[in-house]
Protein backbone atom coordinates (compact mmCIF):
# COMPACT_ATOMS: atom_id res chain seq x y z
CA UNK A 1 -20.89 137.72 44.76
CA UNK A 2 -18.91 141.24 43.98
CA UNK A 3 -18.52 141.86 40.29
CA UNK A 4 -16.32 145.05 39.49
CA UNK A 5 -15.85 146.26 35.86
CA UNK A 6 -13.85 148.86 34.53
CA UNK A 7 -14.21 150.97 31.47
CA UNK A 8 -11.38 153.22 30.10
CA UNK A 9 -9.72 152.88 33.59
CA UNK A 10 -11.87 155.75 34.65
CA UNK A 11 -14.92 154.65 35.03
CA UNK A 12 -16.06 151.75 37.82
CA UNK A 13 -19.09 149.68 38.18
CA UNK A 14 -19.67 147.45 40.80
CA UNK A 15 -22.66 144.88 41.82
CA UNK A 16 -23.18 143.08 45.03
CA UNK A 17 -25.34 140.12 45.27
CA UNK A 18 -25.90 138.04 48.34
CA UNK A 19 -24.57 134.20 46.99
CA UNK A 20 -27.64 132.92 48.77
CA UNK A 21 -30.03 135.78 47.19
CA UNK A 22 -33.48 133.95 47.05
CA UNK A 23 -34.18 134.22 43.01
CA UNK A 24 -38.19 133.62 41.25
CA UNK A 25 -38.71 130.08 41.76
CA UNK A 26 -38.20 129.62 37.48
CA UNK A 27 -34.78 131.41 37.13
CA UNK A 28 -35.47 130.60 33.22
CA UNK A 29 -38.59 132.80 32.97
CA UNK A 30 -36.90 135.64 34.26
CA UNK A 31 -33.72 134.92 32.80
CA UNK A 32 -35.80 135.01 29.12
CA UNK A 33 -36.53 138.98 30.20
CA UNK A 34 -33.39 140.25 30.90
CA UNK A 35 -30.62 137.58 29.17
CA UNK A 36 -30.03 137.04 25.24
CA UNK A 37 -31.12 133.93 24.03
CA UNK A 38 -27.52 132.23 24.42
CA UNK A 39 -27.57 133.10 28.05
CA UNK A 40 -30.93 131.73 28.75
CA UNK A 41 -29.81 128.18 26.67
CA UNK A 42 -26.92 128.19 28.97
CA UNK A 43 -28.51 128.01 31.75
CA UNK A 44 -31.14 126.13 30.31
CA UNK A 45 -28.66 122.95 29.92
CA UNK A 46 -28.01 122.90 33.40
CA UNK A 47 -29.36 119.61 35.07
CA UNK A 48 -28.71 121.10 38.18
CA UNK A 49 -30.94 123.54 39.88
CA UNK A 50 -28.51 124.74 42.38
CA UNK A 51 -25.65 125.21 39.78
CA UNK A 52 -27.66 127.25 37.38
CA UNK A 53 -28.70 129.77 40.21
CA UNK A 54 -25.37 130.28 40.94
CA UNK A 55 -24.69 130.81 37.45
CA UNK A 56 -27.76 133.16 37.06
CA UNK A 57 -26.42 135.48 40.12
CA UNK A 58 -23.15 135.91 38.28
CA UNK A 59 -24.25 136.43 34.89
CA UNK A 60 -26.84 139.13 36.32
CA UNK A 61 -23.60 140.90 38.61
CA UNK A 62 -21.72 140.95 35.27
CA UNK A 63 -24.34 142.22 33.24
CA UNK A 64 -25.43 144.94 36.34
CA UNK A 65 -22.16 146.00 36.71
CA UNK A 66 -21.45 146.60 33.02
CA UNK A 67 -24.54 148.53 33.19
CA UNK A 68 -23.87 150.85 35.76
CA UNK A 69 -20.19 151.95 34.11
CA UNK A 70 -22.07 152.96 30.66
């Protein structure tokens, strides 16, 4: 997954993530460390285990790429 933000129009941040990328085997505990408390009740209403590490991956190359353009 490629996530590219752009601030201003001058400034660029990009994240790459393998779709694949082997996560901790409780995406929630780690999720609770690094997401705000909507993001980790999002994912934790997923039913589906597959579906919500997909959704972790792009919430974390959204958040990593906003990051890196600050």
């Amino acid at each position: 997954m490629i996530n590219i933000t752009v601030f201003h129009l001058s400034q660029i941040g990009i994240d790459i993530e393998e779709k694949k990328r082997k996560t901790a085997k409780n995406i929630l505990s780690l999720a609770r460390r690094y997401f705000t408390p909507s993001e980790v009740d999002y994912l934790a209403k997923m039913p589906d285990p597959d579906a919500q590490q997909k959704e972790f991956i792009k919430l974390w190359t959204l958040k990593v790429s906003l990051l890196l353009v600050l």
